[in-house]
Protein backbone atom coordinates (compact mmCIF):
# COMPACT_ATOMS: atom_id res chain seq x y z
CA UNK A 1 0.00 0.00 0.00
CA UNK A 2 2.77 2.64 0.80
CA UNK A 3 4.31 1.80 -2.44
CA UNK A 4 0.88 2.48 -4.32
CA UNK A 5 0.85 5.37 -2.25
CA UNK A 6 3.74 6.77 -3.42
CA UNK A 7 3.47 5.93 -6.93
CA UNK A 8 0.15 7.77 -7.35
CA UNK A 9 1.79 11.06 -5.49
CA UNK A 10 4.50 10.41 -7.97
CA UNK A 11 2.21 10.67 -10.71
CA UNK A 12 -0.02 13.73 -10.09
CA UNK A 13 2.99 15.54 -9.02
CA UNK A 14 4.70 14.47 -12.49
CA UNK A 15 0.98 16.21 -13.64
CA UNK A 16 1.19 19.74 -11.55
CA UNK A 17 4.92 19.89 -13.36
CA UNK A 18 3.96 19.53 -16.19
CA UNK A 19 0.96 21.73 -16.20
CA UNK A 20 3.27 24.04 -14.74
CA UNK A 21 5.79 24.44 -17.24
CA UNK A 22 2.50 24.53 -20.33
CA UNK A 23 1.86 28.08 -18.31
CA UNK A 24 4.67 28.89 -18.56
CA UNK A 25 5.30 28.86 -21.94
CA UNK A 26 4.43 32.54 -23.13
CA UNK A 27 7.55 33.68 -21.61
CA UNK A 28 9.44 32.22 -24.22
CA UNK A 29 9.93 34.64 -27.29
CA UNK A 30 11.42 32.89 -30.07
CA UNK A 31 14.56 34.56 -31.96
CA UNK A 32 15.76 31.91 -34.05
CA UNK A 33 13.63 28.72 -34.32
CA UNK A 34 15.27 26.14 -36.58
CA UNK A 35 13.66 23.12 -35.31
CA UNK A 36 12.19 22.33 -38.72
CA UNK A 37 16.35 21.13 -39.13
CA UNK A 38 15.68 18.06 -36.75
CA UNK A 39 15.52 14.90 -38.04
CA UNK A 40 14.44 11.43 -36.97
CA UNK A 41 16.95 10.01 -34.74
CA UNK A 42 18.77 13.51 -34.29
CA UNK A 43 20.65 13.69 -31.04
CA UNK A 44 19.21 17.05 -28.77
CA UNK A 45 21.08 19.38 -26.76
CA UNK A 46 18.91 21.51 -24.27
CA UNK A 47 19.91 24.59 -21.81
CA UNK A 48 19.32 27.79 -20.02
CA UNK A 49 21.87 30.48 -20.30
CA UNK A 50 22.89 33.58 -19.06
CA UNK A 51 25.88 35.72 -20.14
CA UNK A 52 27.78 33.07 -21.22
CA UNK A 53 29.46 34.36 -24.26
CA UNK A 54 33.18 33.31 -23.15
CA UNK A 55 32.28 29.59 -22.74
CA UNK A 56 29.78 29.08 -26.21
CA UNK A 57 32.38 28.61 -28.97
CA UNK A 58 34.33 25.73 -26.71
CA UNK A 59 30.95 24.32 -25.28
CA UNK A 60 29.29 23.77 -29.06
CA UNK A 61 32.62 22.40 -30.54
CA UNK A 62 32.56 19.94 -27.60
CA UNK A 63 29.02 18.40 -28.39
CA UNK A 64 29.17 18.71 -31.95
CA UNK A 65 32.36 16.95 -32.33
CA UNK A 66 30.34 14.71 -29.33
CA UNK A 67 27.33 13.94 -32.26
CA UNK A 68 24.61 16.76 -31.06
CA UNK A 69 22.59 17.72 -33.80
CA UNK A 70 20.48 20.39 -32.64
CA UNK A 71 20.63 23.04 -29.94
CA UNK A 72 17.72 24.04 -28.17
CA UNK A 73 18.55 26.98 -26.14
CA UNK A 74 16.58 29.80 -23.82
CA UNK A 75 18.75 32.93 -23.49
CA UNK A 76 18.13 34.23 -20.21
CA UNK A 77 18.40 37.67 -20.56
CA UNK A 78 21.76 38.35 -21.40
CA UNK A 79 23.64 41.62 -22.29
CA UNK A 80 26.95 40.51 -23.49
CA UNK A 81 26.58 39.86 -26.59
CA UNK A 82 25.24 35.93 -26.06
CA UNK A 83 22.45 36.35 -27.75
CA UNK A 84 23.37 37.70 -31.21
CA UNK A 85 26.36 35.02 -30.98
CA UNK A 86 24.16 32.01 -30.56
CA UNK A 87 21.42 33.47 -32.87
CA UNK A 88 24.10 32.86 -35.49
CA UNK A 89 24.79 29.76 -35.15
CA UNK A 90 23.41 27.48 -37.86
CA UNK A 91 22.88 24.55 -35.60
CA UNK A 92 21.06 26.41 -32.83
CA UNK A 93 17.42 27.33 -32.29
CA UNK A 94 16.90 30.25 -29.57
CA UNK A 95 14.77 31.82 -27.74
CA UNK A 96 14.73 34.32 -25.36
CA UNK A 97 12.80 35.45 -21.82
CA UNK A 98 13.24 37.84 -19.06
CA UNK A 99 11.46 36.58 -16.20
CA UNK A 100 12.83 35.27 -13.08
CA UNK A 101 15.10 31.92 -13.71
CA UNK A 102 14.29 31.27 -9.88
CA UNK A 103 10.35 31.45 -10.28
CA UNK A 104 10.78 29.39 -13.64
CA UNK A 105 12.35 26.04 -11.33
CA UNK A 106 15.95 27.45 -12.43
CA UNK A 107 14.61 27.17 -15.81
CA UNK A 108 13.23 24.04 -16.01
CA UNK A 109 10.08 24.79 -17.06
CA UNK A 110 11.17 26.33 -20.28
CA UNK A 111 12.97 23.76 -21.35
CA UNK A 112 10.06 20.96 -20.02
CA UNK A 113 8.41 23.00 -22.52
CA UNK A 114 10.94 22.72 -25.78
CA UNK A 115 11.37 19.40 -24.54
CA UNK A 116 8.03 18.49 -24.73
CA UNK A 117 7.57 20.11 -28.25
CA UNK A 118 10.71 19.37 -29.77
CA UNK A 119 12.49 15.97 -27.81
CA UNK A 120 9.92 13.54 -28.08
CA UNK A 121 11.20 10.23 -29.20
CA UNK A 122 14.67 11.74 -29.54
CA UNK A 123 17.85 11.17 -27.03
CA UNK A 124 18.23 14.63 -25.35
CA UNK A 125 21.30 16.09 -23.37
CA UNK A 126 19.96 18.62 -20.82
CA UNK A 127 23.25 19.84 -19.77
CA UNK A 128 24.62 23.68 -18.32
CA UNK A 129 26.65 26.15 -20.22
CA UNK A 130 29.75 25.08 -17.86
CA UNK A 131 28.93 21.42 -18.16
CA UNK A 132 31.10 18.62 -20.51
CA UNK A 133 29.63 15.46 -20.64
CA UNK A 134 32.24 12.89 -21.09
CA UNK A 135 31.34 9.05 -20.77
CA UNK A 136 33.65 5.86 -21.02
CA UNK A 137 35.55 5.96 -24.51
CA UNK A 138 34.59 9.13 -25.57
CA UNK A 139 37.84 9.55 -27.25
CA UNK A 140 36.98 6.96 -29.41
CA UNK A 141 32.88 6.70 -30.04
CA UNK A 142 30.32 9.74 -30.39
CA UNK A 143 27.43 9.94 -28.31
CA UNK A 144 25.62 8.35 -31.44
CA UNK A 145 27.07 5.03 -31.05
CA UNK A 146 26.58 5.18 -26.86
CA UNK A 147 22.74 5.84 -27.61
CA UNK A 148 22.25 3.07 -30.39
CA UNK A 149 23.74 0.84 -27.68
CA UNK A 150 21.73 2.04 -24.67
CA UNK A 151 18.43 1.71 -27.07
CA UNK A 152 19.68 -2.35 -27.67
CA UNK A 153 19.65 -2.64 -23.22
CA UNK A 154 16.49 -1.07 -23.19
CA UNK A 155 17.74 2.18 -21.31
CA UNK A 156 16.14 5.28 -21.67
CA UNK A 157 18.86 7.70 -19.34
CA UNK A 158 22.03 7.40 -18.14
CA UNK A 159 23.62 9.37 -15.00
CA UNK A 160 26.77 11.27 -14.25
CA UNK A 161 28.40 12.80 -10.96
CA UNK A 162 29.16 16.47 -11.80
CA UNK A 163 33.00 16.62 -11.31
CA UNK A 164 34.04 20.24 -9.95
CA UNK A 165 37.47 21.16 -11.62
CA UNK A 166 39.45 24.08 -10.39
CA UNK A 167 43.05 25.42 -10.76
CA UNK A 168 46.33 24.94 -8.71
CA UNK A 169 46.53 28.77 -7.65
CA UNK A 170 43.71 31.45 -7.12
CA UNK A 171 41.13 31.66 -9.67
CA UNK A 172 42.14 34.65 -11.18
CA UNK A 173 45.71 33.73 -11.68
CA UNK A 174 44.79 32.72 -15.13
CA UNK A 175 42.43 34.41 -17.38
CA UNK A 176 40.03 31.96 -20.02
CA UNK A 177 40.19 32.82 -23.49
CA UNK A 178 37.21 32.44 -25.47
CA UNK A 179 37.39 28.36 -27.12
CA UNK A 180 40.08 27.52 -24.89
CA UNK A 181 39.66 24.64 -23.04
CA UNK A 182 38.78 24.94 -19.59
CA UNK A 183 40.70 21.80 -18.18
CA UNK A 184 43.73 23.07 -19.76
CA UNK A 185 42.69 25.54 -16.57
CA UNK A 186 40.89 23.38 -14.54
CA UNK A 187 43.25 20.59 -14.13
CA UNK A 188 42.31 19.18 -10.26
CA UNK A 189 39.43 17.72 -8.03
CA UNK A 190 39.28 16.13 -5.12
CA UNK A 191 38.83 12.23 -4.94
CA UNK A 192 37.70 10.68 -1.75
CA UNK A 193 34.92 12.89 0.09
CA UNK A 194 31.72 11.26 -1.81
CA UNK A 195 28.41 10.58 0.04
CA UNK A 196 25.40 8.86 -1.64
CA UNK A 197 21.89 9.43 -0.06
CA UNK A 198 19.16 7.46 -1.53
CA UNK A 199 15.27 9.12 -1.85
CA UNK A 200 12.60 6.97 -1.48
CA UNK A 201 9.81 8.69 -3.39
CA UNK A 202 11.54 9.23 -6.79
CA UNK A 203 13.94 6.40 -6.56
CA UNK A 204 17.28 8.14 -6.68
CA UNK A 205 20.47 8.10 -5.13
CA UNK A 206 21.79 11.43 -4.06
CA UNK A 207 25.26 12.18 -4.51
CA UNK A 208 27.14 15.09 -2.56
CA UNK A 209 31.09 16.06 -2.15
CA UNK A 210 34.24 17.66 -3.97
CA UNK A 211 35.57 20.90 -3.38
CA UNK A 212 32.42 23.07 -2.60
CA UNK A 213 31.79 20.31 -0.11
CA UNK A 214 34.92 20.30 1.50
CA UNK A 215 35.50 24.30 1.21
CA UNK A 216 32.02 25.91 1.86
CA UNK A 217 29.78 23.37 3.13
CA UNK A 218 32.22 21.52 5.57
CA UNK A 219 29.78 22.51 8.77
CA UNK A 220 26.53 21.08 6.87
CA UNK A 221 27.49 18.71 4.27
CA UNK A 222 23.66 17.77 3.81
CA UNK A 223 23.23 21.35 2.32
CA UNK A 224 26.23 20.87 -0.09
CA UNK A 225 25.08 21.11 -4.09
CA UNK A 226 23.81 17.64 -5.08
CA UNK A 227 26.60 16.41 -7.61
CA UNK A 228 24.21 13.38 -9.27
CA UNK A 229 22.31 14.17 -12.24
CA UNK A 230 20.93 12.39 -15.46
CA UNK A 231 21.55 14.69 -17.69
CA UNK A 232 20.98 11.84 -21.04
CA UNK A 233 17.21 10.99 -21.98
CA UNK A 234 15.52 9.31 -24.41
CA UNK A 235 12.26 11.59 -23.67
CA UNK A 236 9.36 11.44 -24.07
CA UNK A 237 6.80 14.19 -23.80
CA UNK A 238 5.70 12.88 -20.74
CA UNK A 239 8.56 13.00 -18.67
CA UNK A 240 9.64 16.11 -16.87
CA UNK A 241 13.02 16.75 -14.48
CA UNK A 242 12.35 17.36 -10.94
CA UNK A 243 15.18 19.38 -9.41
CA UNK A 244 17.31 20.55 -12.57
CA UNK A 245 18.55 17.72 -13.73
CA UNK A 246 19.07 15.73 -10.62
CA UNK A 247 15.97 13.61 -10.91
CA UNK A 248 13.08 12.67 -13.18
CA UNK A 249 9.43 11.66 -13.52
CA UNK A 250 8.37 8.81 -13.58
CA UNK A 251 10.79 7.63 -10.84
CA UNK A 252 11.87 4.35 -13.11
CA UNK A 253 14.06 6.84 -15.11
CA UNK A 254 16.29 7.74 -11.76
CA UNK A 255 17.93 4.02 -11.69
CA UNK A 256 20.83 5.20 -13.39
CA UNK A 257 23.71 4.19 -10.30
CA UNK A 258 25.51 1.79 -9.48
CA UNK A 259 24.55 1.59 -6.05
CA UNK A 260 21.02 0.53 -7.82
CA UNK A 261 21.95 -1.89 -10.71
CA UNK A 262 25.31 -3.68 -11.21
CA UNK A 263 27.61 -2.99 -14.15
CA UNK A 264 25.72 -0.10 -15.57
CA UNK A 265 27.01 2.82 -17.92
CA UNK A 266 27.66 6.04 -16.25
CA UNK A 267 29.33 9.38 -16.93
CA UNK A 268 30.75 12.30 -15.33
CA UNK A 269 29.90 15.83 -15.88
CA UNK A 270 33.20 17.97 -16.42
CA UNK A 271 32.38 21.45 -13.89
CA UNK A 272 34.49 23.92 -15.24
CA UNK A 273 32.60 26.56 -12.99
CA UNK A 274 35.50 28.05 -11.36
CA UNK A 275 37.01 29.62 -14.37
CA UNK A 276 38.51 33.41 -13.36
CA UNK A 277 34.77 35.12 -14.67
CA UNK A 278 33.13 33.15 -11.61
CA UNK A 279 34.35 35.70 -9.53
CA UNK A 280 31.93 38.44 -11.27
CA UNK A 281 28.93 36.02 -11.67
CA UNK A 282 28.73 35.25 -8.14
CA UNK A 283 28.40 39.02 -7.29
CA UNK A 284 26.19 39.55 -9.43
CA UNK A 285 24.20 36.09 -8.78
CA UNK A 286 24.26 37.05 -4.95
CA UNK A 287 22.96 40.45 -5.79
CA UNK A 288 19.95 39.24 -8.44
CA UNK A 289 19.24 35.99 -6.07
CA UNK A 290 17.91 34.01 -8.03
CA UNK A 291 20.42 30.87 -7.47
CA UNK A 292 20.13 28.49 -4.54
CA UNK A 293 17.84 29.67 -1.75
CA UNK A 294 19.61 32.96 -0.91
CA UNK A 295 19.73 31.71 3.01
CA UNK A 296 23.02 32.58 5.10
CA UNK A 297 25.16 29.21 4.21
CA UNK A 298 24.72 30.18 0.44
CA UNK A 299 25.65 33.76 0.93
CA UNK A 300 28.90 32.77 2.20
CA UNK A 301 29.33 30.98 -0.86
CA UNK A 302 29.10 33.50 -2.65
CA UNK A 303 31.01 35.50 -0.94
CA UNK A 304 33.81 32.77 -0.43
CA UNK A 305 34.11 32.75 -4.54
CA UNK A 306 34.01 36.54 -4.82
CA UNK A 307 37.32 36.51 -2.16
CA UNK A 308 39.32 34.24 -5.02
CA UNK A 309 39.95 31.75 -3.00
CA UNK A 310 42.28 28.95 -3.95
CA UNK A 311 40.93 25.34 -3.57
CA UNK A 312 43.83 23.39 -4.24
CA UNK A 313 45.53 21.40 -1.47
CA UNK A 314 48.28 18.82 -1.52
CA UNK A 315 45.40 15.57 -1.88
CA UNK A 316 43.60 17.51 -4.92
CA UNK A 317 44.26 14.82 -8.06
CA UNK A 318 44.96 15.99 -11.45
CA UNK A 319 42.71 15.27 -13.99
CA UNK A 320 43.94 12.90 -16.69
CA UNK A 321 40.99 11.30 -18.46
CA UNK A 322 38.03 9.08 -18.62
CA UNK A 323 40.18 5.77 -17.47
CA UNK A 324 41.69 7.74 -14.24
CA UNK A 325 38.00 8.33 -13.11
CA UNK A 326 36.41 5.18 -13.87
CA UNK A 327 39.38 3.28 -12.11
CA UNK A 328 38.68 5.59 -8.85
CA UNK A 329 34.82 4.85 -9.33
CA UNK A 330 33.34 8.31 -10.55
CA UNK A 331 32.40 6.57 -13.82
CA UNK A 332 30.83 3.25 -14.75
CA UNK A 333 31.80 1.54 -18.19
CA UNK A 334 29.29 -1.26 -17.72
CA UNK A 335 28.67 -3.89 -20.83
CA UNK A 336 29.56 -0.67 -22.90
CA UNK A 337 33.12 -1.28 -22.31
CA UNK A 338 33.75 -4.77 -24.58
CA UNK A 339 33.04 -5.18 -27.86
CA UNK A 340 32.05 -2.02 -29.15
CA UNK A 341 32.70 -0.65 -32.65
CA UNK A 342 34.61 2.54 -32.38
CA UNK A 343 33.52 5.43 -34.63
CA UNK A 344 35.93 8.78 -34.77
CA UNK A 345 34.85 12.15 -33.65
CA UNK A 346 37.53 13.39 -35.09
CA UNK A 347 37.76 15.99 -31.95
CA UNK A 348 40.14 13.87 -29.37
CA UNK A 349 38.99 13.98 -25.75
CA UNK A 350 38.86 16.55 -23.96
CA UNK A 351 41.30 18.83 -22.29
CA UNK A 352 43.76 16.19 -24.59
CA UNK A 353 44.77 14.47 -21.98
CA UNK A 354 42.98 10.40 -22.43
């Protein structure tokens, strides 16, 4: 009975979000709409952004030479010069809003709607400006060949842990160019501090730790950022993400650990937050509040970035690649690791160091 229980909560809730987001879809003003480009079996790429002009030309190399097809992208109203740069871009539809990215679910409800119009029936990446999605062999094999073999076992996601990278010295001792890439920056994490916390409701283990564990949250680790997401779907228009992409409805989708089923295929989410301009963004995100929930533990934050603060100690690990962090256990290879066909990018991994 408590398991019925919860299922049919599960389901109306899954109902009110998606109602929700349906209202919400006015706010979207559409600047570029090329969706009549998709095609059957295209691979989607969905996200919110905000002033992220530096970041764009490295972030759309990496998933095109990654197999995305399309873009599907809500500009949240930025004034430096994002907009006109992504409206340019042949593989990108935009469009554009300027109400409050808190009191839109931190955006989620703009893309539930594009998702919901556009995604159906196609694997979607819902993924953040400063988020690389790497997965075992990705040096070798396209997302394209990861899907075809997730459709064969039946999957429809696949998680990652979102790996914070950050520098050896203060964050502004080296400035980003525009298309560099960030882990030739961002070359450390830290290793060992992972908890997992499972949630009964939706299914889902919780993963919390690295650096803004350790450095901001070390008094209440429970409040730390959640580090698990599932940020690869094969949607359907009746899905809908729960807490950005940390969880999904229905709960069946948020099996995607180990913890939960043996030898599955996982990735890891490469954070390259902490680039020098995160100094400027976190004034200006503590002044607009409309990250987090503003309280006194995430003001610190804030302020703790905007004081360039280094992060690296003598146990942070250097980044090397997609085998160093599946043989410490931040990444699963599953059946996908023998006897796959390899098919060039013709990118190399990132941050070239596999």
């Amino acid at each position: 009975m408590r398991d019925l229980w919860l299922a049919y909560k599960m389901r109306w809730k899954r109902r009110r979000l998606l109602f929700r987001a349906w209202r919400k879809r006015r706010q979207l003003e559409s600047v570029a709409d090329r969706t009549g480009l998709v095609g059957s079996g295209h691979l989607l790429l969905f996200s919110t952004v905000r002033n992220e002009l530096a970041r764009l030309p490295f972030f759309l190399d990496h998933y095109r030479g990654q197999g995305v097809d399309h873009f599907l992208i809500v500009d949240n109203d930025s004034d430096d010069g994002t907009t006109a740069y992504l409206e340019a871009q042949p593989d990108v539809s935009l469009w554009r809003t300027s109400e409050s990215y808190k009191r839109a679910r931190f955006g989620m409800d703009w893309l539930t709607v594009l998702q919901a119009r556009h995604g159906h029936g196609h694997w979607c990446l819902t993924v953040d400006a400063d988020e690389l999605f790497i997965f075992p062999h990705h040096d070798e094999c396209r997302l394209d060949d990861l899907t075809r073999w997730l459709d064969q076992q039946g999957r429809r996601s696949m998680g990652a842990i979102m790996l914070d990278l950050y520098p050896k010295g203060r964050l502004s001792d080296v400035q980003y160019q525009p298309g560099q890439d960030p882990t030739e920056i961002l070359q450390w994490f830290d290793r060992g501090n992972y908890e997992t916390r499972f949630q009964p409701a939706l299914n889902n283990q919780l993963v919390r730790g690295g650096v803004r564990s350790r450095v901001f949250f070390a008094a209440d680790p429970a409040r730390a950022p959640t580090l698990s997401k599932i940020p690869l779907v094969k949607w359907d228009r009746r899905f809908v993400y729960v807490s950005s992409t940390h969880s999904l409805l229905p709960p069946r989708l948020n099996r995607v650990r180990p913890e939960q089923v043996p030898d599955i295929v996982t990735g890891v989410l490469l954070h390259t937050k902490f680039l020098h301009m995160v100094i400027g963004k976190s004034l200006e995100d503590k002044n607009r509040k409309q990250h987090f929930e503003n309280g006194e533990l995430f003001r610190e934050y804030y302020n703790g970035l905007i004081a360039d603060p280094t992060f690296w100690t003598a146990s942070s690990v250097r980044y090397s690649g997609w085998q160093q962090l599946e043989d410490i256990g931040l990444m699963s290879g599953g059946g996908w690791r023998s006897g796959q066909t390899a098919t060039s990018n013709g990118g190399g991994p990132v941050g070239g160091k596999d």
